[in-house]
Protein backbone atom coordinates (compact mmCIF):
# COMPACT_ATOMS: atom_id res chain seq x y z
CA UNK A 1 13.87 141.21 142.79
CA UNK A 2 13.34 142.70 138.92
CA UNK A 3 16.74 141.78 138.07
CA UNK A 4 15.79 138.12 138.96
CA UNK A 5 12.28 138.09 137.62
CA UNK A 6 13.56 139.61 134.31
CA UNK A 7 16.36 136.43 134.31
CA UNK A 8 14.03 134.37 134.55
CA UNK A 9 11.86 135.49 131.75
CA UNK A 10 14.87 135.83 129.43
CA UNK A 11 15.75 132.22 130.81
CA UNK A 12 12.02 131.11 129.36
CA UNK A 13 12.00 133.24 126.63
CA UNK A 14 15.49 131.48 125.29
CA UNK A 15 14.29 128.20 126.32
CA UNK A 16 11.18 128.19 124.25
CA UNK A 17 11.99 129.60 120.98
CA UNK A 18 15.40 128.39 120.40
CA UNK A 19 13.96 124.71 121.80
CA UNK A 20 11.46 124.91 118.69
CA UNK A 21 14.31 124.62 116.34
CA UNK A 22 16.45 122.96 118.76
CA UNK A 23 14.20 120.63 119.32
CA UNK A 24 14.36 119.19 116.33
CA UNK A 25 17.37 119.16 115.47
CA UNK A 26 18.53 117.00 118.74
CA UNK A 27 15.51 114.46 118.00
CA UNK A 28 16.95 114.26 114.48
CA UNK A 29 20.48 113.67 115.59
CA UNK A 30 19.69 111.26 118.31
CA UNK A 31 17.25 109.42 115.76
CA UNK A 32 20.47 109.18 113.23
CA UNK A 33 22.71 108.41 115.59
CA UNK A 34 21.07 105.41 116.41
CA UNK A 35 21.14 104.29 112.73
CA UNK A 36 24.63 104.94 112.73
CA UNK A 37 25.63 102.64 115.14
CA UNK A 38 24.92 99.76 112.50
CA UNK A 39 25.40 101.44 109.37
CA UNK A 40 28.22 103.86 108.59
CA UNK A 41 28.76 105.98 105.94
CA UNK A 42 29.95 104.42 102.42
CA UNK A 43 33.83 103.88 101.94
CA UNK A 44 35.91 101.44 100.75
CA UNK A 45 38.18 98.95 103.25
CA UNK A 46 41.17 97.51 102.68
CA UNK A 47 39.77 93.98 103.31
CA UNK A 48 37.42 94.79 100.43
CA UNK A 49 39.73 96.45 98.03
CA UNK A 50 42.48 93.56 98.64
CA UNK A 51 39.55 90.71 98.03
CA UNK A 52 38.58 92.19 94.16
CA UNK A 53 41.98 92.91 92.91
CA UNK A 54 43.33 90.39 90.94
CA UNK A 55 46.70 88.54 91.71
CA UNK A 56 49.65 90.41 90.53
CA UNK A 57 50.78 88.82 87.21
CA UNK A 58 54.56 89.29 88.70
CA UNK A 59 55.34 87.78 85.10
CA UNK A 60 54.84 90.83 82.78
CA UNK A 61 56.64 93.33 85.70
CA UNK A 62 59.44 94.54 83.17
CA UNK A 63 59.89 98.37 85.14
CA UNK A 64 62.09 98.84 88.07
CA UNK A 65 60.47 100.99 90.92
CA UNK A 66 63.52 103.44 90.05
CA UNK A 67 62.18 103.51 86.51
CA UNK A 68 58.11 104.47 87.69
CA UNK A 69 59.49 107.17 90.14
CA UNK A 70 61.47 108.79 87.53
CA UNK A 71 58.62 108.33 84.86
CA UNK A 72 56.33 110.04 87.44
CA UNK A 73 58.95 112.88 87.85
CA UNK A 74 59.31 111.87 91.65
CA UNK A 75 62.39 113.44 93.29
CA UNK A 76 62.05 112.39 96.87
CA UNK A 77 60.64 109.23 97.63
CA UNK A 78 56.94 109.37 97.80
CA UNK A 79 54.21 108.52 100.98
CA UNK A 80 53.13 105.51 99.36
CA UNK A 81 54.36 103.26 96.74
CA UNK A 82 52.86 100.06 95.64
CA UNK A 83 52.47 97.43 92.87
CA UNK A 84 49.22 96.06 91.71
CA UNK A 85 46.69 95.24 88.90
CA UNK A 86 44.64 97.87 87.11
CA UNK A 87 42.17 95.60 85.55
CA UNK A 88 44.57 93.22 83.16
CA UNK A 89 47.46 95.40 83.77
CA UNK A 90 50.10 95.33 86.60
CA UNK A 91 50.88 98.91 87.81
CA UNK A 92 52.96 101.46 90.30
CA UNK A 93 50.79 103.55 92.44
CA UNK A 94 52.07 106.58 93.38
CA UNK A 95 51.47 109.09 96.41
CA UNK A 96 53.71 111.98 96.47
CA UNK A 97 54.88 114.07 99.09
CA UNK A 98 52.63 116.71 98.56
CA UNK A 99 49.76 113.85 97.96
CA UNK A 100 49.23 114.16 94.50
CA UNK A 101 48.38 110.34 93.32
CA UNK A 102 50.52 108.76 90.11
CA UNK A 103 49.94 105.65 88.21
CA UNK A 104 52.66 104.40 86.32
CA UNK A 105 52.36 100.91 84.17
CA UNK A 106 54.74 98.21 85.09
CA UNK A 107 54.96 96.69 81.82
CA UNK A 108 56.20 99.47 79.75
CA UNK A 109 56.26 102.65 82.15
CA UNK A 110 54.02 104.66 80.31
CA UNK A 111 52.58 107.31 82.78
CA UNK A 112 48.78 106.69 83.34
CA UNK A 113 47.02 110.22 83.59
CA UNK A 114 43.15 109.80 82.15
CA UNK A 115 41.36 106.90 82.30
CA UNK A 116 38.51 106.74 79.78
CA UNK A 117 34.72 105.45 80.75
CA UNK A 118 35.55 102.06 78.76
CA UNK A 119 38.58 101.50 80.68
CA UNK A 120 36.55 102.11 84.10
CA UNK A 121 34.21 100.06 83.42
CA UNK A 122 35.98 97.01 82.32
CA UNK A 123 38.18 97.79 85.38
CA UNK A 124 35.07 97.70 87.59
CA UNK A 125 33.64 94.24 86.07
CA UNK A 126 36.81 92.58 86.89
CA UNK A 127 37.09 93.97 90.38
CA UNK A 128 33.48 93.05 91.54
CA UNK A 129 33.25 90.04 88.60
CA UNK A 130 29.75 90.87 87.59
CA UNK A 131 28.22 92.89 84.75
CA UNK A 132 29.05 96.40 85.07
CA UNK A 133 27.53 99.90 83.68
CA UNK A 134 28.79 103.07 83.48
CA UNK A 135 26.47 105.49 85.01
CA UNK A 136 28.31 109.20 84.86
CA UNK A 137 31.50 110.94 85.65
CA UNK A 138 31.60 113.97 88.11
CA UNK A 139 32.89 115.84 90.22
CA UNK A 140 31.31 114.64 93.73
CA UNK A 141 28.05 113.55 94.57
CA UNK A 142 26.23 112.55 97.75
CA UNK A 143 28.45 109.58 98.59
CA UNK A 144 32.18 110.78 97.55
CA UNK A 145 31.29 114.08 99.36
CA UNK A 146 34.82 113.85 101.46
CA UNK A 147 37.97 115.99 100.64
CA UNK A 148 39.86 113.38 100.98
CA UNK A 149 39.33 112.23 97.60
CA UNK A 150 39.90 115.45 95.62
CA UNK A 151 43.19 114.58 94.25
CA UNK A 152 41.48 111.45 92.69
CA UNK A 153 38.80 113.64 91.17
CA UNK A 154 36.51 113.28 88.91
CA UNK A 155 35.09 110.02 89.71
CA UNK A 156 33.16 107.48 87.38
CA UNK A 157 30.72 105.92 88.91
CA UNK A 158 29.70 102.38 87.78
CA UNK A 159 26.58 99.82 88.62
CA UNK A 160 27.81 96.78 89.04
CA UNK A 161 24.35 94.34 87.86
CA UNK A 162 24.77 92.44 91.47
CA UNK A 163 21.35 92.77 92.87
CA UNK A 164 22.14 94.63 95.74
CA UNK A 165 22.16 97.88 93.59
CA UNK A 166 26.30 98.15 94.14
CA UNK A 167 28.05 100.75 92.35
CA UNK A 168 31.78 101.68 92.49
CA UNK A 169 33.25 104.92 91.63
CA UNK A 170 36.72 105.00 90.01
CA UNK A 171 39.14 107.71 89.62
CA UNK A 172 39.42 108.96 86.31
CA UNK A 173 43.01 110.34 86.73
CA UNK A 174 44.26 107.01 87.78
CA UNK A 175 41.85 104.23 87.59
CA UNK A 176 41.70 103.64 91.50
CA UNK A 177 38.70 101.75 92.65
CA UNK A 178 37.90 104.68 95.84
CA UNK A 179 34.43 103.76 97.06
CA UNK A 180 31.88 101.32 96.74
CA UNK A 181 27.75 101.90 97.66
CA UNK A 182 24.82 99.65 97.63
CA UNK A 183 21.51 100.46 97.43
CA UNK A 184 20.47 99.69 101.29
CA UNK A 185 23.72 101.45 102.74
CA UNK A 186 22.60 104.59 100.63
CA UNK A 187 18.89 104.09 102.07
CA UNK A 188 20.18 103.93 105.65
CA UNK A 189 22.86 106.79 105.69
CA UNK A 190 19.73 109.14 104.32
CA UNK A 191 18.75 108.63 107.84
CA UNK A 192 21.90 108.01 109.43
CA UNK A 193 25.29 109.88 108.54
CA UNK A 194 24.04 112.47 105.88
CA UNK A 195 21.95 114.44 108.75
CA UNK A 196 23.80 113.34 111.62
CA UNK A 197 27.00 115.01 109.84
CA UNK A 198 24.92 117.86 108.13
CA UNK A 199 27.12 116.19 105.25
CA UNK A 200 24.60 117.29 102.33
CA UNK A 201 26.45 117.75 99.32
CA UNK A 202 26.43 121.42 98.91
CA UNK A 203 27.22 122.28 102.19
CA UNK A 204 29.91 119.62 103.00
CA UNK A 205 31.82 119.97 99.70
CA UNK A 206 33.04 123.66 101.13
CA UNK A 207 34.91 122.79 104.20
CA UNK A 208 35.22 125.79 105.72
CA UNK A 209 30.95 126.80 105.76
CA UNK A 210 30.81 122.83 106.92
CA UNK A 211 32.34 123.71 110.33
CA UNK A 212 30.84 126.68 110.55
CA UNK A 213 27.33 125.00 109.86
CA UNK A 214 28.24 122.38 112.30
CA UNK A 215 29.23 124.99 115.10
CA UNK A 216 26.56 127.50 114.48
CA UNK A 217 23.76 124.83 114.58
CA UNK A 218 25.20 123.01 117.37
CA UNK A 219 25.83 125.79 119.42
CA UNK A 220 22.80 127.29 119.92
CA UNK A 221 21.38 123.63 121.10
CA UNK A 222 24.29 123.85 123.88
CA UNK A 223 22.23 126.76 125.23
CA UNK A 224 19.00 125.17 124.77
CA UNK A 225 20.23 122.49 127.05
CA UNK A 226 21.62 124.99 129.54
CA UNK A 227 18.38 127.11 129.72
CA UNK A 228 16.17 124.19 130.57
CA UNK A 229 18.28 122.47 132.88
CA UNK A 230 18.01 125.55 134.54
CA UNK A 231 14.37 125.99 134.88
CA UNK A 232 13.43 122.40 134.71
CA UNK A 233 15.50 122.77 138.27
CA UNK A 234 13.41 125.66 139.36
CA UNK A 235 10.36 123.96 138.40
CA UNK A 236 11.14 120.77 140.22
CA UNK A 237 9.56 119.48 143.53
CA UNK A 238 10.79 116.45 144.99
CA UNK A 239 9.56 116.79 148.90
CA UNK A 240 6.62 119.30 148.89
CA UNK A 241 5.08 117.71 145.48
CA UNK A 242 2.78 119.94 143.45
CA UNK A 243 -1.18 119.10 144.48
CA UNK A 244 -2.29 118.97 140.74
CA UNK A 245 1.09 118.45 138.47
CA UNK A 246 2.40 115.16 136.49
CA UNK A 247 4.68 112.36 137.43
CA UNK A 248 3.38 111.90 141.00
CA UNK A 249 3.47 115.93 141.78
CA UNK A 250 7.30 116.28 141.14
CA UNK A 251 6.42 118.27 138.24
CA UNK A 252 3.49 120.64 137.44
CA UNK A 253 3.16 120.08 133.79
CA UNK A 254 0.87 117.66 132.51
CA UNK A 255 1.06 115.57 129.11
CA UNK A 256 3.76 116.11 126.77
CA UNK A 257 4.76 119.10 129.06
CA UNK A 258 5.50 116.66 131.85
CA UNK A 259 7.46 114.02 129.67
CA UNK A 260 9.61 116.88 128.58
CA UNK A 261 10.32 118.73 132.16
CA UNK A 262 11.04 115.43 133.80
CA UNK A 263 13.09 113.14 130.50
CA UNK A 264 14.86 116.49 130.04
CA UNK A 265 16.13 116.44 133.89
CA UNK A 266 16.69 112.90 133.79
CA UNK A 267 18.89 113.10 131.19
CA UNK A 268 20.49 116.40 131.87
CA UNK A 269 23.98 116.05 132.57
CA UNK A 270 23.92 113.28 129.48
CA UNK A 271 22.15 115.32 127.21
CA UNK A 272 24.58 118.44 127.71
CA UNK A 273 27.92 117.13 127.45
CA UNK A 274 26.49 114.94 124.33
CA UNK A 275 25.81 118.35 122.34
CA UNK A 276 29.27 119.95 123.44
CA UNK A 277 30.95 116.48 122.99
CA UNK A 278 29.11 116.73 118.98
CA UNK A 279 30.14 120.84 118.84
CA UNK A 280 33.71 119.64 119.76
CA UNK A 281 33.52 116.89 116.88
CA UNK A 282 35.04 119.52 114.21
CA UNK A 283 37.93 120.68 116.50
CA UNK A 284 36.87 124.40 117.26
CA UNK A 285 39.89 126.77 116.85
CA UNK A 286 42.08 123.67 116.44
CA UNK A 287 42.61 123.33 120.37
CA UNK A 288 43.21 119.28 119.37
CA UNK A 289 46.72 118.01 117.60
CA UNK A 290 45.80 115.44 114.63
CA UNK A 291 46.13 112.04 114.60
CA UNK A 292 49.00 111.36 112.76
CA UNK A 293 52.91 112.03 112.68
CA UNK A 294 53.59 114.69 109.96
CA UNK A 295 55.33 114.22 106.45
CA UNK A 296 58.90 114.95 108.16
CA UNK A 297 58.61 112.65 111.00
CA UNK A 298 57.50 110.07 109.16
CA UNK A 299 60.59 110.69 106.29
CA UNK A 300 62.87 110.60 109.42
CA UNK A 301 61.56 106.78 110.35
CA UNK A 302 61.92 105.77 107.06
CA UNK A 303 65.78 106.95 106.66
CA UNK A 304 65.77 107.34 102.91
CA UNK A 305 64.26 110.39 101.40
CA UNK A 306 65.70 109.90 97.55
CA UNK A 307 63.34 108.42 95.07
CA UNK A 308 65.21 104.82 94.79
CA UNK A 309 64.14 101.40 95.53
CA UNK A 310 66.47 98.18 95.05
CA UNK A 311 65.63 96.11 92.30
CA UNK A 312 63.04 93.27 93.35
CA UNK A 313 63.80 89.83 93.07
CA UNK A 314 60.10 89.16 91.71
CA UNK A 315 60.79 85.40 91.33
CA UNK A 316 61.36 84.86 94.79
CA UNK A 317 57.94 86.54 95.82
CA UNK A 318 54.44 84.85 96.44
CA UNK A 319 52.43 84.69 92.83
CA UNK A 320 49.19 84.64 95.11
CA UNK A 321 50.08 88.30 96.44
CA UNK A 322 47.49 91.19 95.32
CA UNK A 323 49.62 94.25 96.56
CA UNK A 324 52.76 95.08 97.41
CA UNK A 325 53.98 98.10 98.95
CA UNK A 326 57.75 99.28 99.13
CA UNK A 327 58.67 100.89 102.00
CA UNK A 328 61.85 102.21 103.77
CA UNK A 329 62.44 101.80 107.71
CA UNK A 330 65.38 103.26 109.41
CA UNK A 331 67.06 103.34 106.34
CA UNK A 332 66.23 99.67 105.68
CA UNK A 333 63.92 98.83 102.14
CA UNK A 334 61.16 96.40 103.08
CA UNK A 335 58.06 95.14 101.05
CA UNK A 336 54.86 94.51 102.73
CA UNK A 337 53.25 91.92 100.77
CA UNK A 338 49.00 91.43 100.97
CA UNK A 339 46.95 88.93 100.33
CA UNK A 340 43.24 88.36 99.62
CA UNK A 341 42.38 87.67 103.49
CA UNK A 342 44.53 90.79 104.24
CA UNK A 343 47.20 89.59 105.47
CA UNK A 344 50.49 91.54 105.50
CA UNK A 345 53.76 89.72 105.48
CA UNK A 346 57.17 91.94 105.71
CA UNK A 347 59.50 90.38 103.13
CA UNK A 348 63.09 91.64 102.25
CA UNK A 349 63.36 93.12 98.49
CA UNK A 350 66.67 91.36 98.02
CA UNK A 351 65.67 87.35 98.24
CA UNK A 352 61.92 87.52 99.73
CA UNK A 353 63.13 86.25 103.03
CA UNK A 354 61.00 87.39 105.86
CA UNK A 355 61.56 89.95 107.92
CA UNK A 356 61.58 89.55 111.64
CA UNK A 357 61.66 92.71 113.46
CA UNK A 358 63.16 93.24 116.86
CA UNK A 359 61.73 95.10 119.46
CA UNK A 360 64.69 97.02 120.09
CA UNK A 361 65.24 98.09 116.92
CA UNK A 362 61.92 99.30 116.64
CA UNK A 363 62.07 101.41 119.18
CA UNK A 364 65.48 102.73 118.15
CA UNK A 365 64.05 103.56 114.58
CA UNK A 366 61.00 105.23 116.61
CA UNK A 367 63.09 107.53 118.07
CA UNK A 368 63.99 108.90 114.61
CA UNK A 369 60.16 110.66 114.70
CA UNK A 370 61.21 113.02 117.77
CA UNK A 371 64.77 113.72 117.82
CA UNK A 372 64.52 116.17 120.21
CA UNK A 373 63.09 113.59 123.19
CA UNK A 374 63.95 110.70 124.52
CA UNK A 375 61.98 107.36 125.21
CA UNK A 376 60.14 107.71 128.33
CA UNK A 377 58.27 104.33 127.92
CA UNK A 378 58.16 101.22 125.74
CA UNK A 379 55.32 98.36 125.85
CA UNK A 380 54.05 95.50 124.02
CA UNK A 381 50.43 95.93 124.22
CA UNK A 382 48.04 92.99 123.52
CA UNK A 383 44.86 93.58 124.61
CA UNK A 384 42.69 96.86 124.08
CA UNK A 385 42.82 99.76 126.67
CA UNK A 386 41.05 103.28 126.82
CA UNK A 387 43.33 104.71 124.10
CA UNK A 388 44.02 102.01 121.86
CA UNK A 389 40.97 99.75 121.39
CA UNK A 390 38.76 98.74 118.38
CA UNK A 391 35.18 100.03 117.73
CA UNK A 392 34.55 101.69 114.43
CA UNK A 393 37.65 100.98 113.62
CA UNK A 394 39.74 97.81 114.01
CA UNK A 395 43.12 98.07 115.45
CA UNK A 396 45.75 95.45 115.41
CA UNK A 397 47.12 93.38 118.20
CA UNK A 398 50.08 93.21 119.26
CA UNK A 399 51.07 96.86 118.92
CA UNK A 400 54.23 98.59 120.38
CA UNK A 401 53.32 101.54 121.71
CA UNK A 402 56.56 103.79 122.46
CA UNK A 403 55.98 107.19 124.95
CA UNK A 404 58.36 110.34 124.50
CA UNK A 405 58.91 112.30 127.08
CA UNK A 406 58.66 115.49 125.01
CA UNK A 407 56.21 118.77 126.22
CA UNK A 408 52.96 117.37 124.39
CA UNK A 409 53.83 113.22 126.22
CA UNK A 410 53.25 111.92 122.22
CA UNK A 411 53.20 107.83 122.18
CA UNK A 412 54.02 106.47 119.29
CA UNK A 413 52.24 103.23 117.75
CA UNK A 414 54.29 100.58 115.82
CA UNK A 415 53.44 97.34 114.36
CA UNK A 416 55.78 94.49 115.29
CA UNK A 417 55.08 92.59 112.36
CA UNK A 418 55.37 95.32 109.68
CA UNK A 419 57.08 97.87 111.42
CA UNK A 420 55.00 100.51 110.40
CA UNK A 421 53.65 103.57 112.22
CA UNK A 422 50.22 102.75 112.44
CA UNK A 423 49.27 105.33 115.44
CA UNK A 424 50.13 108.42 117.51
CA UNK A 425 48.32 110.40 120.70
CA UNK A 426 49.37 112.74 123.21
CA UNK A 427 48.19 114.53 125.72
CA UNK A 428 45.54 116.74 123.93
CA UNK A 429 44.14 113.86 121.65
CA UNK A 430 44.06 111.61 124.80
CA UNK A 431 41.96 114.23 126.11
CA UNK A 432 39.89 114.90 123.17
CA UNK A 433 39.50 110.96 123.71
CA UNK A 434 37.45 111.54 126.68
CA UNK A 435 35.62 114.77 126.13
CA UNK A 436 34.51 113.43 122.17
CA UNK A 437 34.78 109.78 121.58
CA UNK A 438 33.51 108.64 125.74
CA UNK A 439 30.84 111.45 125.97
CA UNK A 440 29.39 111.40 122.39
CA UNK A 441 29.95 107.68 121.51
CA UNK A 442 30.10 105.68 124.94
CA UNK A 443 33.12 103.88 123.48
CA UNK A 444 34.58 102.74 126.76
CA UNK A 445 36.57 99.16 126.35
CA UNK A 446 34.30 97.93 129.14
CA UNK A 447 31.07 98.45 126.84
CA UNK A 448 32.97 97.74 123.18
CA UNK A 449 34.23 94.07 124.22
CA UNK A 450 30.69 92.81 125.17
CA UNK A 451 28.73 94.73 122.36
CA UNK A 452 25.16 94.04 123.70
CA UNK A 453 25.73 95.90 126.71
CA UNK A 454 27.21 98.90 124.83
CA UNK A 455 23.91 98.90 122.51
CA UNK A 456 21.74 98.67 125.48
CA UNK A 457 23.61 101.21 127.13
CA UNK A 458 23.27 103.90 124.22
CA UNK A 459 19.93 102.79 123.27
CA UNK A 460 18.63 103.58 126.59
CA UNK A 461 20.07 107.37 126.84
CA UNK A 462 18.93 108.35 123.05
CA UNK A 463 15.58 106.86 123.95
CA UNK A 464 16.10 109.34 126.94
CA UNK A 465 16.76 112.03 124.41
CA UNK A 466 14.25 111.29 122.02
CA UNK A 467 11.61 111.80 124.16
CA UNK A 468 13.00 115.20 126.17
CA UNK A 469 13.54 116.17 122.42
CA UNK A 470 10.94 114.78 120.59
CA UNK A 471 8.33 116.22 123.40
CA UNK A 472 10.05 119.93 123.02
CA UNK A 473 8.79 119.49 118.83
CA UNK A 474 5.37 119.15 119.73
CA UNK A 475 4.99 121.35 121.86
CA UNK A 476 6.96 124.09 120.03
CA UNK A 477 4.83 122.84 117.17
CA UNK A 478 1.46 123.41 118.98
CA UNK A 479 2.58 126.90 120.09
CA UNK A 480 3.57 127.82 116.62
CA UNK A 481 -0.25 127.17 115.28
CA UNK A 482 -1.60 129.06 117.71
């Protein structure tokens, strides 16, 4: 009997001083969360980049993509490689294989390594065709926080004189436009992303103490959750009710004591696998593969791994194009050609003919990325399902998604009107699918294709939340004063 009693006390004692900071903490992430289902955090699109660049003046192209590999030292053909305007001048953009970025001018294949704060901002009025400002050039600041732009590093950032308080930050190695801002997006992710993520600037620029923030703050909330599931069950009366309690004698709190014993067991199960779902986000101990084929698998779909391209017949391509990226697949040179709306047409380098891919070709060139399995599967998917589907991010329709049967059951994702890898998942990222992205974001395809339902649906279990969590804060706060 003292074993049990002393559980129980430990049970309480857990519950209520961990809740006070744990407390707040899920009443702050539920509150961000819902402001990030509107606004995200700051980045640049595609559809954005491609609508400020200029049209490629294909008439002052003089250098060879041979000739911009070789200026750039390149010895193997790099990740990405494509043609467009740097302000008034028409330039190769380089990533290499170990994804160091090179800019290369396509007029006289001078080797762009610094670009200066006049440059920037010149570059900047052109791209957003309003006065522009240079503000500062650093390092990283609240809004280019990610690692993914290191290699770019350090940034200038620029106000563009718009009226929406925009301002663009452009690499200062090679003149990039990587990220724009406006004033209310910056507003909103002060309330949204930046505490949801714990992505404050100090903190998130050291990747490493960022997942260990992130685990170490959610974990600790995983046991709150646990603990007072546990007594709110003990303290629970559903057919002898409690003569003086709260909520029609099911409980025997009263006030803000009751709202939090019976939200919190409303919301239970939700509430738990929401906090493991959000410790999970940073892929503890790397139990989840990545997203993406690697460098080699990716080298072995192309078929070409020398730095060469074949000479482009420029006159033969579209003067309305703003970027063009050369490409090899199974051993075949293709450009992908963009224009302002976005849209990519495959084009041979040769003559500018188009490019119509067959499906069985595809899938022959797809089994370049695992040599060591064979196609299990192959089908043209149109339509969204529970692993391929568009919510935060948009995916393209139709896609060909190709299955392996191989140890880890890896699909591959290829578009039919590119041909380019655009996707990969197997079995532990299809599960991470479920135990992430369904618990923590609700994304299921039957709540993303009719959008008001999905809001309703994760409105109505953070309001849940908010007040189980929201409830614990003043109370924890009350016992604190006294």
């Amino acid at each position: 009997m003292w074993r049990k009693l002393r559980l129980k006390r430990w049970l309480y004692l857990i519950h209520r001083w961990m809740g006070i900071a744990g407390c707040l903490l899920i009443a702050m992430w539920f509150g961000s969360g819902l402001v990030m289902m509107y606004v995200g955090f700051p980045g640049l699109t595609d559809a954005e980049r491609l609508a400020g660049l200029p049209r490629i003046d294909l008439s002052r192209v003089a250098v060879s993509p041979d000739s911009a590999m070789a200026g750039a030292g390149l010895d193997a053909f790099p990740r990405s490689l494509r043609l467009e305007m740097a302000g008034d001048l028409p330039v190769y953009r380089m990533v290499d294989v170990k994804g160091r970025p090179h800019t290369v001018s396509a007029i006289d294949g001078q080797v762009i390594a610094q670009v200066d704060a006049a440059t920037a901002q010149a570059t900047a009025q052109r791209f957003a065709g309003k006065p522009a400002q240079w503000l500062e050039t650093a390092e990283r600041d609240q809004w280019t926080v990610p690692n993914g732009l290191n290699a770019w590093r350090p940034l200038h950032r620029i106000a563009i004189d718009d009226g929406r308080g925009t301002e663009l930050y452009i690499s200062a190695r090679t003149g990039e436009i990587m990220r724009d801002t406006h004033r209310a997006e910056r507003f909103w992710n002060w309330l949204g992303s930046v505490p949801h993520w714990l992505y404050f600037t100090p903190i998130r620029k050291d990747p490493p103490l960022w997942r260990q923030v992130v685990l170490w703050t959610s974990g600790p909330c995983v046991a709150v959750a646990i603990t007072g599931i546990w007594i709110g069950w003990l303290r629970l009366r559903v057919r002898r009710r409690f003569a003086h309690g709260s909520m029609a004698g099911t409980s025997p709190y009263h006030g803000w004591m009751a709202w939090h014993h019976v939200a919190g067991l409303a919301g239970a199960l939700f509430l738990l696998f929401w906090l493991i779902s959000g410790w999970l986000s940073v892929n503890p101990n790397q139990w989840f593969n990545g997203r993406g084929f690697d460098g080699a698998a990716l080298q072995r779909y192309a078929g070409h791994t020398s730095a060469s391209f074949p000479a482009l017949a420029w006159q033969a391509l579209d003067e309305g194009v703003r970027e063009v990226r050369m490409t090899w697949i199974g051993g075949r040179p293709v450009l992908l050609m963009s224009s302002e709306n976005g849209d990519i047409r495959a084009v041979d380098p040769h003559d500018g003919a188009p490019v119509q891919w067959d499906q069985a070709e595809l899938v022959r060139t797809a089994a370049r990325l695992l040599p060591d399995a064979r196609i299990a599967s192959q089908i043209v998917q149109n339509e969204p399902d529970a692993y391929w589907y568009s919510h935060h991010h948009a995916r393209k329709f139709p896609v060909l998604r190709v299955g392996f049967d191989d140890a880890d059951g890896t699909w591959a994702y290829v578009d039919p009107s590119t041909g380019q890898v655009v996707g990969r998942s197997d079995d532990s990222r299809r599960l991470y699918r479920w135990l992430f992205n369904a618990v923590h974001s609700y994304d299921l395809v039957t709540l993303t294709r009719h959008r008001p339902l999905w809001d309703a649906v994760v409105w109505a279990l953070s309001i849940v939340g908010l007040v189980m969590s929201v409830s614990g804060v003043v109370m924890g706060w009350r016992r604190l004063r006294r």
